[in-house]
PDB file of N, CA and C in Angstrom:
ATOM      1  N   UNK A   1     -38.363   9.863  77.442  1.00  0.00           N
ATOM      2  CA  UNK A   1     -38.050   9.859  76.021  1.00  0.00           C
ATOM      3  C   UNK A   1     -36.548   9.885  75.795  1.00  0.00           C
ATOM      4  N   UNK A   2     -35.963  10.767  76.422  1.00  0.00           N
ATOM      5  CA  UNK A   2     -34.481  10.749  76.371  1.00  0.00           C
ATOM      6  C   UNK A   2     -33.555   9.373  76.538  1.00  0.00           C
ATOM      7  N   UNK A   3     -34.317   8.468  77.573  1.00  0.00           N
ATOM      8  CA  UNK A   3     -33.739   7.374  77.554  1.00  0.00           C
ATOM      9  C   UNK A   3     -33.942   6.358  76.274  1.00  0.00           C
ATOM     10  N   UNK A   4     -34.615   6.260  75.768  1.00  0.00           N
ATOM     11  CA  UNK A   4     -34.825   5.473  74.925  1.00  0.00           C
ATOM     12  C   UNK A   4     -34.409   6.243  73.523  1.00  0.00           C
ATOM     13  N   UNK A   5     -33.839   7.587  73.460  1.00  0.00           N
ATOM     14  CA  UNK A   5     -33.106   8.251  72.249  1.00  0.00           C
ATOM     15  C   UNK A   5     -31.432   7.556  72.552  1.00  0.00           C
ATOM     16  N   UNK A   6     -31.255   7.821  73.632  1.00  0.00           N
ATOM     17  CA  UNK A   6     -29.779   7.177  74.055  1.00  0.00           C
ATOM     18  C   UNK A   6     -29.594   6.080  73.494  1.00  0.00           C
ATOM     19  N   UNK A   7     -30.217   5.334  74.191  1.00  0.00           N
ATOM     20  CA  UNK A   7     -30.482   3.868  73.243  1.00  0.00           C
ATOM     21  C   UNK A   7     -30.177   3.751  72.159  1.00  0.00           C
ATOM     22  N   UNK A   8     -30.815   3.820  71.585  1.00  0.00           N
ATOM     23  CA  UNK A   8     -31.042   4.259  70.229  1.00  0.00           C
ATOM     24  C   UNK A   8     -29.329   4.904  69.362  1.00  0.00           C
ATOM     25  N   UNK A   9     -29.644   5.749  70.068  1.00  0.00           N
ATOM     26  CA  UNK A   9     -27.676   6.585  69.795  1.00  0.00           C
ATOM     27  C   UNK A   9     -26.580   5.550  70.236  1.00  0.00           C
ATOM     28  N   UNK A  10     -26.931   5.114  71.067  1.00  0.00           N
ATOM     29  CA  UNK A  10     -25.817   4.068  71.438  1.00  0.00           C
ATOM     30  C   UNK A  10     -25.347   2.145  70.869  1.00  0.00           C
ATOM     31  N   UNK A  11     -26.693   2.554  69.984  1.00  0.00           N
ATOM     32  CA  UNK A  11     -26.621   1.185  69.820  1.00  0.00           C
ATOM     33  C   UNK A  11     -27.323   1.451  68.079  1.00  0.00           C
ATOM     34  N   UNK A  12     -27.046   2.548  67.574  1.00  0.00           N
ATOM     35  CA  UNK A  12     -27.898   2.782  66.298  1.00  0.00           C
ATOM     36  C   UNK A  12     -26.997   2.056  65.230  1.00  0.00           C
ATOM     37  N   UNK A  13     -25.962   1.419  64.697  1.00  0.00           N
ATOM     38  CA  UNK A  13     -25.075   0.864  63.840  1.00  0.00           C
ATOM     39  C   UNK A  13     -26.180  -0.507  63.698  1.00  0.00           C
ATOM     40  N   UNK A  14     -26.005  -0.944  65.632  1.00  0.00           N
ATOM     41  CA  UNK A  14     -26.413  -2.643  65.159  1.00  0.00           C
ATOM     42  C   UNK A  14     -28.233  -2.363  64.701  1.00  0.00           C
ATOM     43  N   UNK A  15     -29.059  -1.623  64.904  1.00  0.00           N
ATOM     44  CA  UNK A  15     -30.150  -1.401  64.888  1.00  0.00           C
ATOM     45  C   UNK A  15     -30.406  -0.921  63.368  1.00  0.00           C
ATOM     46  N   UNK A  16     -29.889   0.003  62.862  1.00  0.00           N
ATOM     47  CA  UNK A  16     -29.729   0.145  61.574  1.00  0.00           C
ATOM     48  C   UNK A  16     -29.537  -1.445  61.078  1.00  0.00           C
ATOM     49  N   UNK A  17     -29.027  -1.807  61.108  1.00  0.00           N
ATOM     50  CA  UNK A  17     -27.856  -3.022  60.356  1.00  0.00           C
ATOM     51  C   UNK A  17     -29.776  -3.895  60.281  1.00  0.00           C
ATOM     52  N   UNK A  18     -29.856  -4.036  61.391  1.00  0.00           N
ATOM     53  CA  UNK A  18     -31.265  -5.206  61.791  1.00  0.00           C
ATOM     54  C   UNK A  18     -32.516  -4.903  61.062  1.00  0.00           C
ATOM     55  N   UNK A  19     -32.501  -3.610  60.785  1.00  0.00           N
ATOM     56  CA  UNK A  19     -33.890  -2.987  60.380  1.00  0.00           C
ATOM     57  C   UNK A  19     -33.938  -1.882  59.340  1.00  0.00           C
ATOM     58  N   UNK A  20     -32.918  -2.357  58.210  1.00  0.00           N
ATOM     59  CA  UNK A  20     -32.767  -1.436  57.060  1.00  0.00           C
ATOM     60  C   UNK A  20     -33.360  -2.237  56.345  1.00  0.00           C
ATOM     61  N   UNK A  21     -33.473  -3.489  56.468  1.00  0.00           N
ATOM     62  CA  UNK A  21     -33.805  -4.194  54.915  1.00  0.00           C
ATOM     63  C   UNK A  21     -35.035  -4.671  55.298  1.00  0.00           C
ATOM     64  N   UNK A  22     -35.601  -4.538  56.576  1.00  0.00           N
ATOM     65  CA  UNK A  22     -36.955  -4.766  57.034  1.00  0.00           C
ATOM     66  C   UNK A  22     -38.080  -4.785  55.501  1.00  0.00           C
ATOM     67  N   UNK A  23     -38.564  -6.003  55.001  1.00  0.00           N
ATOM     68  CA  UNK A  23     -39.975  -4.946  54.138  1.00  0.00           C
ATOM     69  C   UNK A  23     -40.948  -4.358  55.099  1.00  0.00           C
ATOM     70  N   UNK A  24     -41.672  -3.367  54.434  1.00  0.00           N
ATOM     71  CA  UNK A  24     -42.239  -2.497  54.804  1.00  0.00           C
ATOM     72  C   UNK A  24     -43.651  -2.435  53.622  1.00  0.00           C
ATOM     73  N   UNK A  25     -42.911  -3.020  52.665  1.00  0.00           N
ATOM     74  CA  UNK A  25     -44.643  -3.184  51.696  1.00  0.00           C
ATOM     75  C   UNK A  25     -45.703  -3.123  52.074  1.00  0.00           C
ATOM     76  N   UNK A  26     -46.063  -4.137  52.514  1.00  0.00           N
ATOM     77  CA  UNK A  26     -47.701  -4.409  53.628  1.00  0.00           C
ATOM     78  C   UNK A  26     -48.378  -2.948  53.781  1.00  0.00           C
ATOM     79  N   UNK A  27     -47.325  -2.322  54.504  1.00  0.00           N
ATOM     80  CA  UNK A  27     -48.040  -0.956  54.725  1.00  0.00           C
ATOM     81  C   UNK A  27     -48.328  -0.531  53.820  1.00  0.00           C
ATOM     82  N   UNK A  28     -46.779  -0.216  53.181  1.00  0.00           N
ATOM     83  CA  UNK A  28     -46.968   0.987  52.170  1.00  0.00           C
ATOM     84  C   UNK A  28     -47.692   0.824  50.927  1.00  0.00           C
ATOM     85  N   UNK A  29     -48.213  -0.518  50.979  1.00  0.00           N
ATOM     86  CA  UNK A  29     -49.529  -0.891  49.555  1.00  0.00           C
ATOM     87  C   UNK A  29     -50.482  -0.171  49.927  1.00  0.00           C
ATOM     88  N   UNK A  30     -51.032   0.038  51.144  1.00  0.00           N
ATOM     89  CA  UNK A  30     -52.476   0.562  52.031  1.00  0.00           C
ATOM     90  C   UNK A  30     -52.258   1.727  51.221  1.00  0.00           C
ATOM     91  N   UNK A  31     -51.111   2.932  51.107  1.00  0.00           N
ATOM     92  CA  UNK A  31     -51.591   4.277  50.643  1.00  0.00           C
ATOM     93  C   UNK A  31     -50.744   4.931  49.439  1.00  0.00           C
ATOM     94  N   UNK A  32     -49.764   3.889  48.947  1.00  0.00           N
ATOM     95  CA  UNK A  32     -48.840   4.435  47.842  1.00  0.00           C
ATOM     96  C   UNK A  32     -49.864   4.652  46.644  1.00  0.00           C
ATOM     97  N   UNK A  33     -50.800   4.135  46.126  1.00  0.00           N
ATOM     98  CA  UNK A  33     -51.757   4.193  45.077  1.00  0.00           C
ATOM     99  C   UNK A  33     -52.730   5.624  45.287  1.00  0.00           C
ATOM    100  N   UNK A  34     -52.455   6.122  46.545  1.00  0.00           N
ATOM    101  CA  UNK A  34     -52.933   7.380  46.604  1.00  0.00           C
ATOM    102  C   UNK A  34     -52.072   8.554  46.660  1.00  0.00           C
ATOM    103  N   UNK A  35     -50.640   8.691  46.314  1.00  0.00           N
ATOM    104  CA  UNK A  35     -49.876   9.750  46.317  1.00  0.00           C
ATOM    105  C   UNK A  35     -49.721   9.687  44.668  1.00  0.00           C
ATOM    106  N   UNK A  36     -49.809  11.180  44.453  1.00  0.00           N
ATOM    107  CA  UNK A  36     -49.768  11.839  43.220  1.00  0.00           C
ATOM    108  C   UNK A  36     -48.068  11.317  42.847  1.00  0.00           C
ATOM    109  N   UNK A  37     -48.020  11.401  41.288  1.00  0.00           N
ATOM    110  CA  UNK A  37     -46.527  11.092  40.646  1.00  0.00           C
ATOM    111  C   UNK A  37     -45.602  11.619  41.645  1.00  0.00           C
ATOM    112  N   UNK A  38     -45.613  12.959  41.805  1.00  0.00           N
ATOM    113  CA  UNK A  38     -44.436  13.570  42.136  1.00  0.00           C
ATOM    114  C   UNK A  38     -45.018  14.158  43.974  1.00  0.00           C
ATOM    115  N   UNK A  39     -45.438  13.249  44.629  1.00  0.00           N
ATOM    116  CA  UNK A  39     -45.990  13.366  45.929  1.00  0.00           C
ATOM    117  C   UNK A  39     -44.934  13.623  47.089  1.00  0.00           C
ATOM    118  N   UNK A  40     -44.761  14.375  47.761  1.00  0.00           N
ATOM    119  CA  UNK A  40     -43.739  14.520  48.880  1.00  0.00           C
ATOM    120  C   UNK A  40     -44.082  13.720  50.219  1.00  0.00           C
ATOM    121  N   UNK A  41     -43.407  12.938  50.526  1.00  0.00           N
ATOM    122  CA  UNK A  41     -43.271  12.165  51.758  1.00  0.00           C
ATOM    123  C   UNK A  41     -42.425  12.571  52.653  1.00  0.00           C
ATOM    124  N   UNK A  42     -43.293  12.396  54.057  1.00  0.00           N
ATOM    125  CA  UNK A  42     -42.853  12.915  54.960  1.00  0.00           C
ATOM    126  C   UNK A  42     -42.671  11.553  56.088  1.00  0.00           C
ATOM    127  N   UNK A  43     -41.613  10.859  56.304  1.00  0.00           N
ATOM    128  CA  UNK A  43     -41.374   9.372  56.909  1.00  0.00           C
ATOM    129  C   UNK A  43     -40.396   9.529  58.237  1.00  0.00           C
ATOM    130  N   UNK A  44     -40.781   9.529  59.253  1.00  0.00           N
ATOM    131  CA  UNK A  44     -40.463   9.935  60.636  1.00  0.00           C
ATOM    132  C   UNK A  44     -39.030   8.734  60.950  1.00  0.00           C
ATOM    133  N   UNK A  45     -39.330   7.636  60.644  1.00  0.00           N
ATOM    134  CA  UNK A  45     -38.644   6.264  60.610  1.00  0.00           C
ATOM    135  C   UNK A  45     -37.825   6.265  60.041  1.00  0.00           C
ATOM    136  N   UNK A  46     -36.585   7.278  59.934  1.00  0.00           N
ATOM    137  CA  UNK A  46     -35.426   7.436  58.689  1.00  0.00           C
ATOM    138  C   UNK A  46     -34.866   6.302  58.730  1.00  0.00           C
ATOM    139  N   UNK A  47     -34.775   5.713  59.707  1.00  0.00           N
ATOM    140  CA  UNK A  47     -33.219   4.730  59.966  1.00  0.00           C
ATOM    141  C   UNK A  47     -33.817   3.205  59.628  1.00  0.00           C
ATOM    142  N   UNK A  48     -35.381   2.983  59.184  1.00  0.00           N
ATOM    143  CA  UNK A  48     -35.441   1.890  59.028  1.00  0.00           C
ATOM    144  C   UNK A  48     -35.733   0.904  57.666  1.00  0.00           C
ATOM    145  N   UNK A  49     -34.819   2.022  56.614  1.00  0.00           N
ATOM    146  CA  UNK A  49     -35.458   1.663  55.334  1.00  0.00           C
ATOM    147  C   UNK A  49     -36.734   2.731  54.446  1.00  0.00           C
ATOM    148  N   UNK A  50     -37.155   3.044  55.088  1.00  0.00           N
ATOM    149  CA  UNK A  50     -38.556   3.566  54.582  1.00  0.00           C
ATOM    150  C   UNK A  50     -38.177   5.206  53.423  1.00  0.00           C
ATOM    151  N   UNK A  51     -36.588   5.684  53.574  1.00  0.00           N
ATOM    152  CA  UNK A  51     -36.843   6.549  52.692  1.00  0.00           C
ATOM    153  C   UNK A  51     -36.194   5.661  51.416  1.00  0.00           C
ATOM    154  N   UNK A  52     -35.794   4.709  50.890  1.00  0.00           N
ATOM    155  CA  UNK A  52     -35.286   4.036  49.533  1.00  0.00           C
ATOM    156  C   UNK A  52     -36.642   3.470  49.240  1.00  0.00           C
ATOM    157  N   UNK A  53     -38.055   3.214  49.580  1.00  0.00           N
ATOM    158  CA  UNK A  53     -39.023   2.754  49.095  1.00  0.00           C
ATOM    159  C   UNK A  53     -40.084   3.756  48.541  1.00  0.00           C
ATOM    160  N   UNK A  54     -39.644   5.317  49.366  1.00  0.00           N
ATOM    161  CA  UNK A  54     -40.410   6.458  48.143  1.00  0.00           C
ATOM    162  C   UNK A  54     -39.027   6.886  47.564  1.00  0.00           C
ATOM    163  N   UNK A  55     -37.873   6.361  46.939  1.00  0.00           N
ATOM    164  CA  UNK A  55     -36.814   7.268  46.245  1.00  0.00           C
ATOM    165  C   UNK A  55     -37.298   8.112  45.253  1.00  0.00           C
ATOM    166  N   UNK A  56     -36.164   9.191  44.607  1.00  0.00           N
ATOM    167  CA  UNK A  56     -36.412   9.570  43.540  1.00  0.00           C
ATOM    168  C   UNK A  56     -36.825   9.364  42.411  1.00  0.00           C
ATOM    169  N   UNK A  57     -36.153   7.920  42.126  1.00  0.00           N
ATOM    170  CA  UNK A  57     -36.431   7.054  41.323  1.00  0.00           C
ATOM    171  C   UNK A  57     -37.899   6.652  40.793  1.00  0.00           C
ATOM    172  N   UNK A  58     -38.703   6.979  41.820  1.00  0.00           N
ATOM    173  CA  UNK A  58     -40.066   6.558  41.694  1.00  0.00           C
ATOM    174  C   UNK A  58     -41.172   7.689  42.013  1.00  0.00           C
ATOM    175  N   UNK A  59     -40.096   8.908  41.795  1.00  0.00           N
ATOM    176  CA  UNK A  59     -41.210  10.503  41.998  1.00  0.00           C
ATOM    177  C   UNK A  59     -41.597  11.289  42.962  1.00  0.00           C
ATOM    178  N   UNK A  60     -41.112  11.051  44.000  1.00  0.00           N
ATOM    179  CA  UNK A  60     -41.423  11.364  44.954  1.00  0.00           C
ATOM    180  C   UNK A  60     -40.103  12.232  45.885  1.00  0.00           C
ATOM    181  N   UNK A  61     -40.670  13.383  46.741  1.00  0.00           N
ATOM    182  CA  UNK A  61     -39.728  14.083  47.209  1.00  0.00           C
ATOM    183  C   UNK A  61     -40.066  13.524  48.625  1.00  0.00           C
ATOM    184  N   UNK A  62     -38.854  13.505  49.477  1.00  0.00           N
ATOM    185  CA  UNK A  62     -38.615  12.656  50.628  1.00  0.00           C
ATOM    186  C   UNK A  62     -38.115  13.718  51.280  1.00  0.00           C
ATOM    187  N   UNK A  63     -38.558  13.249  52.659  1.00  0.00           N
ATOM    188  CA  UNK A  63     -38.094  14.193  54.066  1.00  0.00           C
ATOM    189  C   UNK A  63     -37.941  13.516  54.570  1.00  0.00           C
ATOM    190  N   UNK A  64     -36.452  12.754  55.239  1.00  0.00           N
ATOM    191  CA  UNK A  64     -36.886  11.874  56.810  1.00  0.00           C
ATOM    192  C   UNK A  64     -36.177  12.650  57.728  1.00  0.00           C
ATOM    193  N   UNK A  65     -36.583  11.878  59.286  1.00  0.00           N
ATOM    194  CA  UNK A  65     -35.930  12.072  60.224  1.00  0.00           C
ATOM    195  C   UNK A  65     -36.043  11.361  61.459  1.00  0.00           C
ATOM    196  N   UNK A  66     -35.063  11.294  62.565  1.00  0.00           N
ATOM    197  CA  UNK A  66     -35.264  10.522  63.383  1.00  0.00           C
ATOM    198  C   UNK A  66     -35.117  10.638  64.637  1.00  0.00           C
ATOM    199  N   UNK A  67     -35.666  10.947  65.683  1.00  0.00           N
ATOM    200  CA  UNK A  67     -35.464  11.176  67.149  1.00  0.00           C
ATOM    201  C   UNK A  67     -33.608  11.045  67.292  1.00  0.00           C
ATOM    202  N   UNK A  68     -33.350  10.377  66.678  1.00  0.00           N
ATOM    203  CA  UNK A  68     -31.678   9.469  67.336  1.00  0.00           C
ATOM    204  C   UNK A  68     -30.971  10.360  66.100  1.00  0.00           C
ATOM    205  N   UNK A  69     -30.471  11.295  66.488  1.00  0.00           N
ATOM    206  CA  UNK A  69     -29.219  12.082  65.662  1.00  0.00           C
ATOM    207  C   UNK A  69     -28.067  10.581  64.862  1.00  0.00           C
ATOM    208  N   UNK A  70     -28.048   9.510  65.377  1.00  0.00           N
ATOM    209  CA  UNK A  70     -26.873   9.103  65.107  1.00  0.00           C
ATOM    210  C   UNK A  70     -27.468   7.929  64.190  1.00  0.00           C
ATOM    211  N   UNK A  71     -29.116   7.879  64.530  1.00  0.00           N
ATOM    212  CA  UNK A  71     -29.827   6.866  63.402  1.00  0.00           C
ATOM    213  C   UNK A  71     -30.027   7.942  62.008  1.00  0.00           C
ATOM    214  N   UNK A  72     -30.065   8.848  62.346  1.00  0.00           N
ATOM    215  CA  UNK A  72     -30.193  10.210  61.069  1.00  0.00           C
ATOM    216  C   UNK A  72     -29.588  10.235  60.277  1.00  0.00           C
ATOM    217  N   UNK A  73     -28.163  10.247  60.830  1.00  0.00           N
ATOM    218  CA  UNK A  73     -26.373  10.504  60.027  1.00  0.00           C
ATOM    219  C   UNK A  73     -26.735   8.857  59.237  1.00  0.00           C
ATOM    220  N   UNK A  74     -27.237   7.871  59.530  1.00  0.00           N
ATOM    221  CA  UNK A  74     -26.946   6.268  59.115  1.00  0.00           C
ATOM    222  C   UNK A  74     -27.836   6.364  58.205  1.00  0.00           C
ATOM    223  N   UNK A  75     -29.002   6.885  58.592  1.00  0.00           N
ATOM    224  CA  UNK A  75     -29.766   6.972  57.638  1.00  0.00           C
ATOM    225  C   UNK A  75     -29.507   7.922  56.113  1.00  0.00           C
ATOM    226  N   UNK A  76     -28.768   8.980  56.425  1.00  0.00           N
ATOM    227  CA  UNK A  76     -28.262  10.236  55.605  1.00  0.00           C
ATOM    228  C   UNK A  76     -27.116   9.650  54.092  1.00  0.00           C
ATOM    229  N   UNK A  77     -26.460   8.944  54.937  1.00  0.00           N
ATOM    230  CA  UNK A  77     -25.591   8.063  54.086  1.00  0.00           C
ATOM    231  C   UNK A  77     -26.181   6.987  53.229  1.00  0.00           C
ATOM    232  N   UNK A  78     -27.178   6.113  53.919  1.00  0.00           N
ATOM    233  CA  UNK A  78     -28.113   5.028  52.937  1.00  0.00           C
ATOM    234  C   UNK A  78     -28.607   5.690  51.926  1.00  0.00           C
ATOM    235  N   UNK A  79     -29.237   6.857  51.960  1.00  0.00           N
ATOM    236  CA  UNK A  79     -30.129   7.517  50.962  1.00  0.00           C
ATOM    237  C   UNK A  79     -29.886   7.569  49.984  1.00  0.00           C
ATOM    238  N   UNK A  80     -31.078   7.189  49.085  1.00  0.00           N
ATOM    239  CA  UNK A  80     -30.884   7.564  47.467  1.00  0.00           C
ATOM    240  C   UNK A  80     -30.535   8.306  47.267  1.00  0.00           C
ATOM    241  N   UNK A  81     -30.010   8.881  45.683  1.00  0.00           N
ATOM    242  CA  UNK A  81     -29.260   9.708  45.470  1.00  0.00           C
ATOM    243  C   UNK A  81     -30.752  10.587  44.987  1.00  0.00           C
ATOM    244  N   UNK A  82     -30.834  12.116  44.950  1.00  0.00           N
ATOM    245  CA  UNK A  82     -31.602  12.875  44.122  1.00  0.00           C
ATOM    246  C   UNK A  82     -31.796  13.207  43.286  1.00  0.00           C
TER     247      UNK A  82
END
């Protein structure tokens, strides 16, 4: 596991960059119609987009995070505002 966090840390700018604007819809149609207005999400995948698609904006309280400390910080900065 560690090797592939390195990775990840070492190369998280261009990886971010590749997979922030990823859609992610597809999925998130399957279960967004089942979280209450103000539903808290819990999205493991910080660094790939997925916390600006439950923002504040749309009711929902957000938690991410990410194995890769340095996809976290990239991700920390993208984030909607609260």
């Amino acid at each position: 596991m560690m090797k592939s966090i390195d990775y990840y840390n070492r190369n998280a700018e261009t990886f971010f960059a590749a997979t922030v604007t990823v859609s992610m819809d597809s999925i998130y149609q399957r279960f967004l119609h089942r979280l209450p207005e103000t539903g808290r999400v819990l999205t493991q995948v910080a660094a790939q987009g997925a916390t600006p698609k439950f923002s504040p904006d749309r009711g929902f309280i957000v938690e991410a995070f990410d194995a890769s400390p340095e996809l976290a910080k990239l991700a920390s900065i993208h984030r909607p505002a609260s």
